[in-house]
PDB file of N, CA and C in Angstrom:
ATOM      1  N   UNK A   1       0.844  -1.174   0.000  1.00  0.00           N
ATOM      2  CA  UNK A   1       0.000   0.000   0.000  1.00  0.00           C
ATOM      3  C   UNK A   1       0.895   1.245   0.000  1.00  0.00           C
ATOM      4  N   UNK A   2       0.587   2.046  -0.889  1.00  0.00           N
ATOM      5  CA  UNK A   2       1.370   3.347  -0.892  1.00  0.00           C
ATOM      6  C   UNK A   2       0.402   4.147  -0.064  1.00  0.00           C
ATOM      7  N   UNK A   3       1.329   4.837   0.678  1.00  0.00           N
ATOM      8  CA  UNK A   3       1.254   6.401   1.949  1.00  0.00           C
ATOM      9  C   UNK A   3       1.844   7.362   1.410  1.00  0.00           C
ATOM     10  N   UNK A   4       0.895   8.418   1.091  1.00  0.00           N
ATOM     11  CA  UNK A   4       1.384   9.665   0.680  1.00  0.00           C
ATOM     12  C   UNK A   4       1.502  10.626   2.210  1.00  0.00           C
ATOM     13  N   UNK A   5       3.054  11.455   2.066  1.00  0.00           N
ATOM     14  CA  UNK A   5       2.695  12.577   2.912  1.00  0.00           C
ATOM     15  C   UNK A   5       1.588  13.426   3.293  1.00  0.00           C
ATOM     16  N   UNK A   6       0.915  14.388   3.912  1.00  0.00           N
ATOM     17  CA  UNK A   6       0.167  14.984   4.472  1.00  0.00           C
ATOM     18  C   UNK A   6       0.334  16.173   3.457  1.00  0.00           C
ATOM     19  N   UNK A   7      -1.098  16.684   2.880  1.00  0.00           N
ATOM     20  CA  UNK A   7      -0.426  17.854   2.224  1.00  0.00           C
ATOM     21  C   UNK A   7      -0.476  19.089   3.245  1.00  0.00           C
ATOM     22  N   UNK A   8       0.238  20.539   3.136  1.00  0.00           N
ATOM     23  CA  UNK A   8       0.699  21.222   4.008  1.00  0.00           C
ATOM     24  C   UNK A   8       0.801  22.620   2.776  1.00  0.00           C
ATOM     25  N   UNK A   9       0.302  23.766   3.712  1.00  0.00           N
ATOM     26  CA  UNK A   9       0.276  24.673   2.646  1.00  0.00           C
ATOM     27  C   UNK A   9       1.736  25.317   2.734  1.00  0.00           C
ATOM     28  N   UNK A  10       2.079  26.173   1.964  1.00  0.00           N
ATOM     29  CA  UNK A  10       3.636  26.491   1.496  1.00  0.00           C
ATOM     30  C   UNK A  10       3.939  27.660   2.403  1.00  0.00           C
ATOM     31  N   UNK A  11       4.783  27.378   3.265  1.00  0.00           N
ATOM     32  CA  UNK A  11       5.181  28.436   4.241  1.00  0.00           C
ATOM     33  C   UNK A  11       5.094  29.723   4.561  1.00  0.00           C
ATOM     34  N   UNK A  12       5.397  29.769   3.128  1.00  0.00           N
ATOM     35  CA  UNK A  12       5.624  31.045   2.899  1.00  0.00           C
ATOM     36  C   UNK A  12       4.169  32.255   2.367  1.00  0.00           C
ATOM     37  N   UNK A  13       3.277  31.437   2.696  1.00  0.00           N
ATOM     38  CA  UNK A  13       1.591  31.754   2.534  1.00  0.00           C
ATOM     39  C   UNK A  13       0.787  31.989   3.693  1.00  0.00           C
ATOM     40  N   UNK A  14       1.984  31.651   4.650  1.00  0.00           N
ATOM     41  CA  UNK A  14       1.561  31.744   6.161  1.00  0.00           C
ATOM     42  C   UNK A  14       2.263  33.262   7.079  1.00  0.00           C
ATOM     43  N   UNK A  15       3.582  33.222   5.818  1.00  0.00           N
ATOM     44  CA  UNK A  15       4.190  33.959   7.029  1.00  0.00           C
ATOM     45  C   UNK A  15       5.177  34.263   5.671  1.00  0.00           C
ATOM     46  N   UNK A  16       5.279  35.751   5.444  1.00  0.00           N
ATOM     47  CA  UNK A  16       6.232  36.544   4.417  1.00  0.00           C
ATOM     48  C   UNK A  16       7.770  36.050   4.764  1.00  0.00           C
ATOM     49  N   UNK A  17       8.582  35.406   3.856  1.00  0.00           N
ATOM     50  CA  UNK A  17       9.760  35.544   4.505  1.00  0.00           C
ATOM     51  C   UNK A  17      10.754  36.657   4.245  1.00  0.00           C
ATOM     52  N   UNK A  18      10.334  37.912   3.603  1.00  0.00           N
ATOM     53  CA  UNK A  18      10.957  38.870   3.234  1.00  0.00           C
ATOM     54  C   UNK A  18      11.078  39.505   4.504  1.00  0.00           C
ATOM     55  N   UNK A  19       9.872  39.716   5.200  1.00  0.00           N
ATOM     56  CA  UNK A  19       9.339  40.383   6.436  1.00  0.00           C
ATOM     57  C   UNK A  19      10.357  39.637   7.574  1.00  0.00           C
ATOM     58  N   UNK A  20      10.374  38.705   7.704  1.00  0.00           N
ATOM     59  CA  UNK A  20      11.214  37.648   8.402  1.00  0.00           C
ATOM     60  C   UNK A  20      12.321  38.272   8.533  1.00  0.00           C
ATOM     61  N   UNK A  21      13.094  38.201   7.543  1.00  0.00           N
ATOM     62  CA  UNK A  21      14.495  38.105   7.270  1.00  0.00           C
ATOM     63  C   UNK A  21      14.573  39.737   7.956  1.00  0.00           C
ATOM     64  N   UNK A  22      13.544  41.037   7.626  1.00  0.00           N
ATOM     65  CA  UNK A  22      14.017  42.355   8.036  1.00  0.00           C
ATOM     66  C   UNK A  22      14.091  42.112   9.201  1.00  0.00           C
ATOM     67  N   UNK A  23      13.027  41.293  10.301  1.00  0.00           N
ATOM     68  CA  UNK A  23      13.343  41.205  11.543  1.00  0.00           C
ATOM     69  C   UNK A  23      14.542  41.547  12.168  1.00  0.00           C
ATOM     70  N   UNK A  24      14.944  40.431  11.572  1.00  0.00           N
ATOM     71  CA  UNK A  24      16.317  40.484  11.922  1.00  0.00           C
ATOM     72  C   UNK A  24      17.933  40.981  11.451  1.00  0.00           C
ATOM     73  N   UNK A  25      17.593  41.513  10.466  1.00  0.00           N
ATOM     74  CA  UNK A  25      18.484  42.449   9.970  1.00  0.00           C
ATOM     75  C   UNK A  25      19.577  43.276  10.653  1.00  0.00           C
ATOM     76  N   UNK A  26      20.727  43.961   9.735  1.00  0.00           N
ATOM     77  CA  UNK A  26      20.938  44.945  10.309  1.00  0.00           C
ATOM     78  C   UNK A  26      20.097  46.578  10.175  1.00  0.00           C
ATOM     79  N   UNK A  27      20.120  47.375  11.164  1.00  0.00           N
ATOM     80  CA  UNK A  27      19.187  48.694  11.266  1.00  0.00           C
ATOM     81  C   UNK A  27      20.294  48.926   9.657  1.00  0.00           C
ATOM     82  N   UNK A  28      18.825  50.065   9.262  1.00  0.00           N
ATOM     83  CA  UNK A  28      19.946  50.854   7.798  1.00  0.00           C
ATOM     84  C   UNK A  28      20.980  51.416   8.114  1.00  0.00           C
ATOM     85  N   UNK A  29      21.719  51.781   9.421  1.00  0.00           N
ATOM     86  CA  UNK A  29      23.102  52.268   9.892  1.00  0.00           C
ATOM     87  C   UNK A  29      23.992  51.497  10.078  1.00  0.00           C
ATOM     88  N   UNK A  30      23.876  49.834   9.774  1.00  0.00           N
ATOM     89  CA  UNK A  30      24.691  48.998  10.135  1.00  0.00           C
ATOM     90  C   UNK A  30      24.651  48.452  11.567  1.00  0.00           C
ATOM     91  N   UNK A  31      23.947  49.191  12.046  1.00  0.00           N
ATOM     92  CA  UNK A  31      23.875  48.734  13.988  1.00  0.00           C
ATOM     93  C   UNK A  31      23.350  47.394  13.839  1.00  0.00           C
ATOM     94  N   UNK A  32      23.790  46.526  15.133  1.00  0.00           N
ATOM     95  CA  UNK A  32      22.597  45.444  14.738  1.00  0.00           C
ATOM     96  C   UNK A  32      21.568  45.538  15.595  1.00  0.00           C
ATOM     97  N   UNK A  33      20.209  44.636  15.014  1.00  0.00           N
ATOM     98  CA  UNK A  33      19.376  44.990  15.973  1.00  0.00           C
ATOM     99  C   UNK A  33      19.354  43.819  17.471  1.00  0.00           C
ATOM    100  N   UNK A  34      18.679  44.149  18.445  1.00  0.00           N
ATOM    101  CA  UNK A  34      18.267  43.190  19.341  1.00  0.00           C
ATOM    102  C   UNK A  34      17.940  41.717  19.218  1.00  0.00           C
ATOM    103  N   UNK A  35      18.221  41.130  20.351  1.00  0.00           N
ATOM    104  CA  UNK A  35      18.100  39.788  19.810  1.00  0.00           C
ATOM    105  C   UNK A  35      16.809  39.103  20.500  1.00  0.00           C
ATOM    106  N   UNK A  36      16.317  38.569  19.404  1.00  0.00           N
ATOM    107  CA  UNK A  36      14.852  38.393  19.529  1.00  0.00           C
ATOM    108  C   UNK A  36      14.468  36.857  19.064  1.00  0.00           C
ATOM    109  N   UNK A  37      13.558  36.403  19.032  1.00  0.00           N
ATOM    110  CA  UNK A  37      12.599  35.770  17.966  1.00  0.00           C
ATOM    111  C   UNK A  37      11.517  35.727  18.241  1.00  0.00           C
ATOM    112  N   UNK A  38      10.722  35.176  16.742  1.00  0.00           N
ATOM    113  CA  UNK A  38       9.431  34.965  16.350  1.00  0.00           C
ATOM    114  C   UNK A  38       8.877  33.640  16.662  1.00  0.00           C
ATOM    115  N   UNK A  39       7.918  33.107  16.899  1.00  0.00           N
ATOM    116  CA  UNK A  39       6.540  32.327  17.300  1.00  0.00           C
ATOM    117  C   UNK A  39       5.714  32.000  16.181  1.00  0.00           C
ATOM    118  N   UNK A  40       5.291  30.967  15.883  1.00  0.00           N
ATOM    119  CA  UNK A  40       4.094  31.186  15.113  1.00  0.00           C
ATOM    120  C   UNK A  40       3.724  29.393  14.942  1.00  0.00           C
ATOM    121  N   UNK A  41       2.174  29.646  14.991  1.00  0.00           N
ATOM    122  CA  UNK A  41       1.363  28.213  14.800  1.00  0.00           C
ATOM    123  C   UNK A  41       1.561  28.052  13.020  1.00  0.00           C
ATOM    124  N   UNK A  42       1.998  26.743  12.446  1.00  0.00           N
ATOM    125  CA  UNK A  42       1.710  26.829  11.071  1.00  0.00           C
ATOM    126  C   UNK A  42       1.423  24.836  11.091  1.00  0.00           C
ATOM    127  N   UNK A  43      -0.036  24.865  10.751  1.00  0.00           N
ATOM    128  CA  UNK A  43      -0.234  23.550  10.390  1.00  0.00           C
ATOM    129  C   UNK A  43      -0.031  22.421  11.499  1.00  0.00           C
ATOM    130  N   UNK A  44      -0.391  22.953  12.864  1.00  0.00           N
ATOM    131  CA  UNK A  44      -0.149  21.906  13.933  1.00  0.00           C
ATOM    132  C   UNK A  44       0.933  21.670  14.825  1.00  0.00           C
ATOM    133  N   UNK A  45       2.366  22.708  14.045  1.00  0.00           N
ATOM    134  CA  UNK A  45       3.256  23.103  14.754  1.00  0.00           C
ATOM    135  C   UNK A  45       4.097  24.384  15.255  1.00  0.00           C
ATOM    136  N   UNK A  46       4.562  24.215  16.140  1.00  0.00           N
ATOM    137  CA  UNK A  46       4.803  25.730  16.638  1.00  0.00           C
ATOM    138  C   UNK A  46       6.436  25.775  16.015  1.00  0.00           C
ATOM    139  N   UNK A  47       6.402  27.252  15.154  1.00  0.00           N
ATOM    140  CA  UNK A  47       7.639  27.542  14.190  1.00  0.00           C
ATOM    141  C   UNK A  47       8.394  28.684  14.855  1.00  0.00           C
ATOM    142  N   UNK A  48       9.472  28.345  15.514  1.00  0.00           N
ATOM    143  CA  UNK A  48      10.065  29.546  16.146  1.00  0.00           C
ATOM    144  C   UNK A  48      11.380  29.794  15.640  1.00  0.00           C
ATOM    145  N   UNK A  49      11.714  30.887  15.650  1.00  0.00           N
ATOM    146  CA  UNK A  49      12.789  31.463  14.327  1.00  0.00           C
ATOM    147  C   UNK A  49      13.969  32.472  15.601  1.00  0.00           C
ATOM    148  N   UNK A  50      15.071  32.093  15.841  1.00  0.00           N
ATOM    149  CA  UNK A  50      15.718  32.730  16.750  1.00  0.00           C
ATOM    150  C   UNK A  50      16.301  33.842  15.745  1.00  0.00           C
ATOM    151  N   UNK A  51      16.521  35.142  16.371  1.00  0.00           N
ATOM    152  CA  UNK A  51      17.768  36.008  15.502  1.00  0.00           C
ATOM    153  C   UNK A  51      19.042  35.230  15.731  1.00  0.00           C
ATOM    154  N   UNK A  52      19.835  34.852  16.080  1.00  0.00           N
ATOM    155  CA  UNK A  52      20.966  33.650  15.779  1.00  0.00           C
ATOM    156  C   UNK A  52      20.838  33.075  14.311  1.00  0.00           C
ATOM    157  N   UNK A  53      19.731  32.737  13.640  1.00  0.00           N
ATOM    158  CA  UNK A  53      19.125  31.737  12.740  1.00  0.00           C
ATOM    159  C   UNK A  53      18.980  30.761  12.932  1.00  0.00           C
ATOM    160  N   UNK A  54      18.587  29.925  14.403  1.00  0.00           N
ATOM    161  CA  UNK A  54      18.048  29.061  14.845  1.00  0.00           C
ATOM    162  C   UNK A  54      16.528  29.023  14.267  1.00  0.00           C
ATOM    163  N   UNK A  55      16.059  27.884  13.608  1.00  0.00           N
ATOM    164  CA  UNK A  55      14.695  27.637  13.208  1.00  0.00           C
ATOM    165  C   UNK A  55      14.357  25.938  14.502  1.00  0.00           C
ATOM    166  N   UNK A  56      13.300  26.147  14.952  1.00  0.00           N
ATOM    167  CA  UNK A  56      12.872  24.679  15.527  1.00  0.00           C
ATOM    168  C   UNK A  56      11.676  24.830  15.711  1.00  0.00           C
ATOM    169  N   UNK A  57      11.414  23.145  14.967  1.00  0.00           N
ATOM    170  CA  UNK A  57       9.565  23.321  14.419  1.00  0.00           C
ATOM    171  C   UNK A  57       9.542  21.797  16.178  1.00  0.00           C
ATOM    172  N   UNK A  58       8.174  22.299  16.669  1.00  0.00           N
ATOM    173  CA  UNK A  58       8.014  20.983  17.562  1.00  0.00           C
ATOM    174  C   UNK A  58       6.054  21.261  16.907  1.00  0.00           C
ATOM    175  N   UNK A  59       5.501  20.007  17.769  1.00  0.00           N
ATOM    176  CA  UNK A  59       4.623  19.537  17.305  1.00  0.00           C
ATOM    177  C   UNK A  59       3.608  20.399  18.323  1.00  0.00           C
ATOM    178  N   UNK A  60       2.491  20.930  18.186  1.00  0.00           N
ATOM    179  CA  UNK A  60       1.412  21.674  19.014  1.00  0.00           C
ATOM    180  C   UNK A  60       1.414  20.444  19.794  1.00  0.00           C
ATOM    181  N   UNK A  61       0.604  20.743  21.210  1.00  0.00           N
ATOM    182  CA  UNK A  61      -0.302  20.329  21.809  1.00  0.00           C
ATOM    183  C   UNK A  61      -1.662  20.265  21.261  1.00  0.00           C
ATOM    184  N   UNK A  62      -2.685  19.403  21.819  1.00  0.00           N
ATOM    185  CA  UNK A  62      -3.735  19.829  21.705  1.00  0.00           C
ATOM    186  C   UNK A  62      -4.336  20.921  22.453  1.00  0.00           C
ATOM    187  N   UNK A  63      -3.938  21.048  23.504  1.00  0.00           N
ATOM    188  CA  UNK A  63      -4.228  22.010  24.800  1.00  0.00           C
ATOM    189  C   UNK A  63      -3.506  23.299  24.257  1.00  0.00           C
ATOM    190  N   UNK A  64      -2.758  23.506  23.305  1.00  0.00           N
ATOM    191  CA  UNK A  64      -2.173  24.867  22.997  1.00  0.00           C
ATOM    192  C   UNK A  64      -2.866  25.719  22.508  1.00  0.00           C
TER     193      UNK A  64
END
C-alpha cells in the first residue's frame, strides 16, 4: 500500500519571509538589531525562528 505525505500549505503563505528576514536584519546604519525571535502556529506546529538563525519546528499540543 502506498502512503502519501500529508499535504501542508507552502510556508511562505503563512508567514512573508521577506518580512522575516528584516526582523532580523541589520538597522539601515549597520547597527545590529536586538536579539529576539518569532513564534508562530503553522499547520499543527509551533515555528520559532531565533535572531541567531536558529529555526525549531516541535509539534502543538492539543491544549495549545
Amino acid at each position: 500500500m502506498d502512503i502519501e505525505p500529508p499535504e501542508y500549505e507552502a510556508l511562505y503563505d503563512a508567514i512573508n519571509p521577506e518580512a522575516l528576514d528584516a526582523l532580523f536584519a541589520p538597522r539601515e546604519d549597520g547597527s545590529p538589531r536586538a536579539s529576539g525571535r518569532v513564534e508562530f502556529p503553522f499547520c499543527g506546529y509551533l515555528v520559532v525562528v531565533s535572531s541567531d538563525g536558529d529555526v525549531d519546528v516541535e509539534e502543538l499540543d492539543n491544549g495549545r
